[in-house]
PDB file of N, CA and C in Angstrom:
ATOM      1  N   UNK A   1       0.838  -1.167   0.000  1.00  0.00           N
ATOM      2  CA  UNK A   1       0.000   0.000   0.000  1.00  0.00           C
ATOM      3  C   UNK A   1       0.888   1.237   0.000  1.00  0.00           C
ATOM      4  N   UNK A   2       0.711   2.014  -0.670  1.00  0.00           N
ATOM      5  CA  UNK A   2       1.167   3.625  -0.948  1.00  0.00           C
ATOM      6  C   UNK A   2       0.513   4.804  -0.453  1.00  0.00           C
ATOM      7  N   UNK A   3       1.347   5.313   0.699  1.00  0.00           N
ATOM      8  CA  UNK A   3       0.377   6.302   1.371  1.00  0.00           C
ATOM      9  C   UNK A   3       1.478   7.867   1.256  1.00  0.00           C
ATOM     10  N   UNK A   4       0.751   8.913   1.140  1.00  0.00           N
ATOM     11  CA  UNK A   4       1.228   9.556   1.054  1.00  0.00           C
ATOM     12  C   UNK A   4       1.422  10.517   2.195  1.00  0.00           C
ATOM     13  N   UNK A   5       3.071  11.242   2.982  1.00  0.00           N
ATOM     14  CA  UNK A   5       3.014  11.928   3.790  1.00  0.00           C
ATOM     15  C   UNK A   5       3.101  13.216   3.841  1.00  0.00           C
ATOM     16  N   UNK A   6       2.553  13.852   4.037  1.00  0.00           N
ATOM     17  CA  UNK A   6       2.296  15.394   3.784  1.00  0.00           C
ATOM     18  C   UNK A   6       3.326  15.920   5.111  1.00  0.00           C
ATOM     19  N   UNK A   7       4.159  16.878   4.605  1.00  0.00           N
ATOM     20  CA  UNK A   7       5.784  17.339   5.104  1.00  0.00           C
ATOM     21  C   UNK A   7       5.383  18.865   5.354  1.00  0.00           C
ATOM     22  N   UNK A   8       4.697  19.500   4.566  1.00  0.00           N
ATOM     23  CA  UNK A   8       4.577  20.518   4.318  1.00  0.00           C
ATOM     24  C   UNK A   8       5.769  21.170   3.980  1.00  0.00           C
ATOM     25  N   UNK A   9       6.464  20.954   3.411  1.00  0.00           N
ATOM     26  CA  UNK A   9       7.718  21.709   2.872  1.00  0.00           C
ATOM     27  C   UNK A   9       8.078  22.890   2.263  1.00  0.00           C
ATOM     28  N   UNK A  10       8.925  23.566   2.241  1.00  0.00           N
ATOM     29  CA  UNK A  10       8.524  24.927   1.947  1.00  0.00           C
ATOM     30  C   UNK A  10       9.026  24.698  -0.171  1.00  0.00           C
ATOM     31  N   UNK A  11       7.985  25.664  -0.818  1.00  0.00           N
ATOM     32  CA  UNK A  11       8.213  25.732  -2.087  1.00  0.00           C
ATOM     33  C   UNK A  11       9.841  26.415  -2.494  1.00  0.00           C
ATOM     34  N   UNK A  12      10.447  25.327  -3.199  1.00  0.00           N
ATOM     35  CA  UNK A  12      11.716  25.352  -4.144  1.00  0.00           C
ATOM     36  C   UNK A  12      12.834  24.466  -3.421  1.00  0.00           C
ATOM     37  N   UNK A  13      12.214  23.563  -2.277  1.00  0.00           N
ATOM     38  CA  UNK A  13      13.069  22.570  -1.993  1.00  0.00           C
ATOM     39  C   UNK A  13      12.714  21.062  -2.041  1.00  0.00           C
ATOM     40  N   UNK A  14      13.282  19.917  -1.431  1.00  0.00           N
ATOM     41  CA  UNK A  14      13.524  18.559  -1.589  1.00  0.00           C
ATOM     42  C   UNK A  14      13.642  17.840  -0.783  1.00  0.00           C
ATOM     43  N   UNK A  15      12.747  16.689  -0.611  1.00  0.00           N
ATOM     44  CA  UNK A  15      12.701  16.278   0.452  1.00  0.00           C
ATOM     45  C   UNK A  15      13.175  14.599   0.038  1.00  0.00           C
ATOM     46  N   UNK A  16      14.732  14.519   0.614  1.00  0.00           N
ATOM     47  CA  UNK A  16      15.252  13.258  -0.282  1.00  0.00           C
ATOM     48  C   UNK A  16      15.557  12.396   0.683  1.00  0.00           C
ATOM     49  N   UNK A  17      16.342  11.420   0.313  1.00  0.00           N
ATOM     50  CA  UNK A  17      16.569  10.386   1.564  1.00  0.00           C
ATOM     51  C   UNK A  17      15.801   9.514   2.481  1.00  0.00           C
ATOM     52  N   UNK A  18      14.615   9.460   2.251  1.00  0.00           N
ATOM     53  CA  UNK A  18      13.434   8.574   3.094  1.00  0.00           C
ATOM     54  C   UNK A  18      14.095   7.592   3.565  1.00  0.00           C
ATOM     55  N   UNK A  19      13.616   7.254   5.204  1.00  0.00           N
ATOM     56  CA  UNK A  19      14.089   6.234   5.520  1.00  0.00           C
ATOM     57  C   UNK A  19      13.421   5.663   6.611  1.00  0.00           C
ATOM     58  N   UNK A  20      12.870   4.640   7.437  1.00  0.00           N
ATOM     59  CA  UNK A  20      12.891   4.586   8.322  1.00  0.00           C
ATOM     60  C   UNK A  20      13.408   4.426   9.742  1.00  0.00           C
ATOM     61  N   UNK A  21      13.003   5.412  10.579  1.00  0.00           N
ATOM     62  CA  UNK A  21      13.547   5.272  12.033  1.00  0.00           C
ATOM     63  C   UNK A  21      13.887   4.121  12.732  1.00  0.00           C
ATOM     64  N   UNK A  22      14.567   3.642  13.382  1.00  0.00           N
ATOM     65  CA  UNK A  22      15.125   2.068  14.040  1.00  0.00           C
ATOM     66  C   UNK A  22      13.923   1.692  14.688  1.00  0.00           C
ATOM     67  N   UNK A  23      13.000   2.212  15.004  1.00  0.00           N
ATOM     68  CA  UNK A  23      12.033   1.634  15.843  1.00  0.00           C
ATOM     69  C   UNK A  23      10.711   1.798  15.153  1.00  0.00           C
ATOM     70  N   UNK A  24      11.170   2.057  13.675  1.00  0.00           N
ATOM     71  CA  UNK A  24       9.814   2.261  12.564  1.00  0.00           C
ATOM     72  C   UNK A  24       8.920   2.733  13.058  1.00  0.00           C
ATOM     73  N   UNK A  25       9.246   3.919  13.976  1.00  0.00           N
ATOM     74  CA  UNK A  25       7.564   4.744  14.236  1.00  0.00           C
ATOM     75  C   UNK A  25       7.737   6.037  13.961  1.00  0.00           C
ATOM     76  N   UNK A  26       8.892   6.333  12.835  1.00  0.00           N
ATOM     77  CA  UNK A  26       8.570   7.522  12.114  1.00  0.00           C
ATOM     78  C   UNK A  26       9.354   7.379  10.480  1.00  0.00           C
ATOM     79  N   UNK A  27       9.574   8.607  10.283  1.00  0.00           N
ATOM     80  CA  UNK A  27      10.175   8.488   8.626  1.00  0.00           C
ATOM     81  C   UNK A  27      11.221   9.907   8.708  1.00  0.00           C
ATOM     82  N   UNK A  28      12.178   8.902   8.371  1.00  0.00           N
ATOM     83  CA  UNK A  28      13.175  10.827   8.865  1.00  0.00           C
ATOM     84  C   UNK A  28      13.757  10.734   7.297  1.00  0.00           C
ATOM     85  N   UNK A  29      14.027  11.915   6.876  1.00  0.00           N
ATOM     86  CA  UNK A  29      14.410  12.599   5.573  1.00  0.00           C
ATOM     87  C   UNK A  29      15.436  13.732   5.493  1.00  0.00           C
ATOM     88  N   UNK A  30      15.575  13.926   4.622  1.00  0.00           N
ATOM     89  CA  UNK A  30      16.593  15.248   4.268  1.00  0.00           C
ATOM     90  C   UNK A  30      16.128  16.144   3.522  1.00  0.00           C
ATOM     91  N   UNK A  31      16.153  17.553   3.680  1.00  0.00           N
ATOM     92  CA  UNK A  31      15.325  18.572   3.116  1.00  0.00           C
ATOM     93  C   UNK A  31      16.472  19.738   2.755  1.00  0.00           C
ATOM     94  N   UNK A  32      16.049  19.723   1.842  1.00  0.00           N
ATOM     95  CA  UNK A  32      17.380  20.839   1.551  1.00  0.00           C
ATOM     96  C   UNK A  32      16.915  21.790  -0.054  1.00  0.00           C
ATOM     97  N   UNK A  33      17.450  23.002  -0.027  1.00  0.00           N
ATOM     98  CA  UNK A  33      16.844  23.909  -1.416  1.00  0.00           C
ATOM     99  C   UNK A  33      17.452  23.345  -2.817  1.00  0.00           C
ATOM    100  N   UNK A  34      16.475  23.052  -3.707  1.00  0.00           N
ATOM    101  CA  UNK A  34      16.676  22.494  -5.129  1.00  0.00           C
ATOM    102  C   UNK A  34      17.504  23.139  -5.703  1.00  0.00           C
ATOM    103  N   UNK A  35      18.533  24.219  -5.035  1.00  0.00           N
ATOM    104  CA  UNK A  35      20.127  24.553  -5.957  1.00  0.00           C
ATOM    105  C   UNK A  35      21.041  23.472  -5.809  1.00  0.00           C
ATOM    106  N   UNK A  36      20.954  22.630  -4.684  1.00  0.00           N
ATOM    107  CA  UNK A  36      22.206  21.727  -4.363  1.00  0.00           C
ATOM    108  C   UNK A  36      23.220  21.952  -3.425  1.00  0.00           C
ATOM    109  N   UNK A  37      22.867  22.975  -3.283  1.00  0.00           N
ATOM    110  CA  UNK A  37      24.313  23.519  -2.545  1.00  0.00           C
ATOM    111  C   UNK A  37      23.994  24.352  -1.379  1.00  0.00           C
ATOM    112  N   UNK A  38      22.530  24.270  -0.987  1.00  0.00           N
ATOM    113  CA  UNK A  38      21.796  25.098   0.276  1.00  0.00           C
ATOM    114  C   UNK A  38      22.206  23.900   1.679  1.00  0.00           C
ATOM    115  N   UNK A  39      22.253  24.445   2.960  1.00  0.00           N
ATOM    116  CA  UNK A  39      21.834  24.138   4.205  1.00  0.00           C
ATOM    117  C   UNK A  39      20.717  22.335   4.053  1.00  0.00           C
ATOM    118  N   UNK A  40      21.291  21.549   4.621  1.00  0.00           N
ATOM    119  CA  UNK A  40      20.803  20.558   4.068  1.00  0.00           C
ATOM    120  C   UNK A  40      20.163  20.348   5.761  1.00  0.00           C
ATOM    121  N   UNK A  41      18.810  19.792   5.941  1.00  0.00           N
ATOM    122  CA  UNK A  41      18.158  19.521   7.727  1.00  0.00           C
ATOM    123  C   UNK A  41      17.505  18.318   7.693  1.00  0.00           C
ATOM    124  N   UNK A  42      17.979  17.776   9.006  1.00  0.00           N
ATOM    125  CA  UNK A  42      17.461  16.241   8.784  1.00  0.00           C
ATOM    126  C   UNK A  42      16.200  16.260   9.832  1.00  0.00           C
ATOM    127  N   UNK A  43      14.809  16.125   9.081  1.00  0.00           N
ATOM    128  CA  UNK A  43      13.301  16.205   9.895  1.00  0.00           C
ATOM    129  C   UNK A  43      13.373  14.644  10.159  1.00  0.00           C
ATOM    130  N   UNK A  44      12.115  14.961  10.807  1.00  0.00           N
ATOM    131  CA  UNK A  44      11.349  13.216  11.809  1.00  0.00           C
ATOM    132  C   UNK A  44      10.298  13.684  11.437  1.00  0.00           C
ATOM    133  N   UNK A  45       9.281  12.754  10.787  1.00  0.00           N
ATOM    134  CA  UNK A  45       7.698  12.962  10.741  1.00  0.00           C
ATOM    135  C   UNK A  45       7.283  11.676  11.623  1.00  0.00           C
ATOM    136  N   UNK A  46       6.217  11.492  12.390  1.00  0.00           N
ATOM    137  CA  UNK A  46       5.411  10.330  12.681  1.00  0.00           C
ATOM    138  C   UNK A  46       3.791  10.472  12.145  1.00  0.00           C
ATOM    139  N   UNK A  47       3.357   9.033  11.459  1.00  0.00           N
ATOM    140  CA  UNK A  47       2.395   9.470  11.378  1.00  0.00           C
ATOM    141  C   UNK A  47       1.385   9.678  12.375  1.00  0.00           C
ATOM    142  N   UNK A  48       1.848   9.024  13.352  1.00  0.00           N
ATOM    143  CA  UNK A  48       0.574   8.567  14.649  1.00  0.00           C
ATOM    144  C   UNK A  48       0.889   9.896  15.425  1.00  0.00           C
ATOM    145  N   UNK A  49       1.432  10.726  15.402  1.00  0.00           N
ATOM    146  CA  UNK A  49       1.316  12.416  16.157  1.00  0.00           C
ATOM    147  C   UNK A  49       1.203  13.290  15.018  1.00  0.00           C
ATOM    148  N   UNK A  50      -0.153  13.047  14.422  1.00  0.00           N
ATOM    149  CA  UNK A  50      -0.748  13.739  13.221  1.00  0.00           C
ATOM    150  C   UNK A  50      -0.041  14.214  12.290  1.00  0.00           C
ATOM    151  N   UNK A  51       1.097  13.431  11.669  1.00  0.00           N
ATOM    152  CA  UNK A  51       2.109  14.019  10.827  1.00  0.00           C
ATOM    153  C   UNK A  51       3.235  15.278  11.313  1.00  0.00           C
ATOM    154  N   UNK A  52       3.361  15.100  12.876  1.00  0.00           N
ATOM    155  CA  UNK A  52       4.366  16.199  13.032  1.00  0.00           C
ATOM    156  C   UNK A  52       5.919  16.192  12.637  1.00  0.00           C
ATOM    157  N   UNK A  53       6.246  17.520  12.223  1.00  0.00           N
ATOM    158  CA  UNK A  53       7.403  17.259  11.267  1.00  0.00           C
ATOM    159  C   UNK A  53       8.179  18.064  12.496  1.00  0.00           C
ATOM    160  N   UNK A  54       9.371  17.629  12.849  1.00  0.00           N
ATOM    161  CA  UNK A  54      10.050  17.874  13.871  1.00  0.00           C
ATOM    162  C   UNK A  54      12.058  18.210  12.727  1.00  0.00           C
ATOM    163  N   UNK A  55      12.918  19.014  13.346  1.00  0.00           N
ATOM    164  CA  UNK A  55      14.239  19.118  12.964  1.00  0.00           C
ATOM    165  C   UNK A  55      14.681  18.553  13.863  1.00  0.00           C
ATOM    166  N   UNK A  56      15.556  17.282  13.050  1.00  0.00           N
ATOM    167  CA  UNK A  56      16.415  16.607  14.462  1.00  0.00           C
ATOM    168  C   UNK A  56      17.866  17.459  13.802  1.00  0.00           C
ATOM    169  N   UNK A  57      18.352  17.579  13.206  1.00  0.00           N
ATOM    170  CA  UNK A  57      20.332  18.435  12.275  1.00  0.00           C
ATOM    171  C   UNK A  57      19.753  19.423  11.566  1.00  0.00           C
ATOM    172  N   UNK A  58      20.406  19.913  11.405  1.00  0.00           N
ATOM    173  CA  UNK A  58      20.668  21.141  10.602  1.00  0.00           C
ATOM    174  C   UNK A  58      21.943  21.195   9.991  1.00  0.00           C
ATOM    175  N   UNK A  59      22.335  21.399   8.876  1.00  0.00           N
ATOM    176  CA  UNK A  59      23.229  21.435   8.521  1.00  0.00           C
ATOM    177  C   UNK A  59      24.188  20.150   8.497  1.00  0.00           C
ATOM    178  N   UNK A  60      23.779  19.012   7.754  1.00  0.00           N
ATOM    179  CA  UNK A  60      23.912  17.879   8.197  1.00  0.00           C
ATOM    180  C   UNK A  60      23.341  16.820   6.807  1.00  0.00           C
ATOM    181  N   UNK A  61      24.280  15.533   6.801  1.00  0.00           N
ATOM    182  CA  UNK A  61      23.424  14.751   6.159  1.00  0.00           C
ATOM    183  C   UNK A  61      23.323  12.867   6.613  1.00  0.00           C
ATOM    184  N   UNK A  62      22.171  12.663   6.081  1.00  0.00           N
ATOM    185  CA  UNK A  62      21.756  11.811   6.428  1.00  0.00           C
ATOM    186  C   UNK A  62      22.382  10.590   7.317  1.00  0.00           C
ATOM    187  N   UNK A  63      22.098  10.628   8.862  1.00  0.00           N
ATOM    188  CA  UNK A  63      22.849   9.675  10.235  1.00  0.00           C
ATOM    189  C   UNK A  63      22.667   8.186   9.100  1.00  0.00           C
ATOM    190  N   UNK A  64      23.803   7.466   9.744  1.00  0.00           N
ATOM    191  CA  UNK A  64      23.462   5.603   9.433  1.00  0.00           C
ATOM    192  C   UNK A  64      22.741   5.291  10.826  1.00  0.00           C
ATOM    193  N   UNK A  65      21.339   5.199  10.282  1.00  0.00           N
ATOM    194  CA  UNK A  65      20.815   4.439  11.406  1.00  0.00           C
ATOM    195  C   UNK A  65      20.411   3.481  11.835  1.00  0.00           C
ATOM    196  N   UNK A  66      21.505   2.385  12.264  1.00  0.00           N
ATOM    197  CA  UNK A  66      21.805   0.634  12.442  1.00  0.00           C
ATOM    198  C   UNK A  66      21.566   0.564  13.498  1.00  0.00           C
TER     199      UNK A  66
END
């Protein structure tokens, strides 16, 4: 099944890297501006706390999370 998560992201950036959290109760990503070369921030969404989109980095890319 294909569900879609609404990020609310701001218009002219990217929300890349999907992955799930070690304890699969959220979806953390990388968001960064569609030049390539902007401030790259690593969010947490869950869906079960109504899609809240939280900044865990800033300036940062994507943790290995084993």
């Amino acid at each position: 099944t294909t569900t879609e998560i609404a990020t609310e992201k701001e218009a002219g950036t990217n929300d890349l890297d999907a992955k799930y959290s070690p304890d699969d109760g959220a979806i953390i990503f990388t968001n960064t501006s569609n030049d390539g070369i902007s401030e790259r921030r690593i969010y947490r969404t869950a869906k079960n706390r109504n899609n809240s989109t939280e900044v865990l980095f800033t300036n940062a890319f994507m943790p290995n999370w084993e």
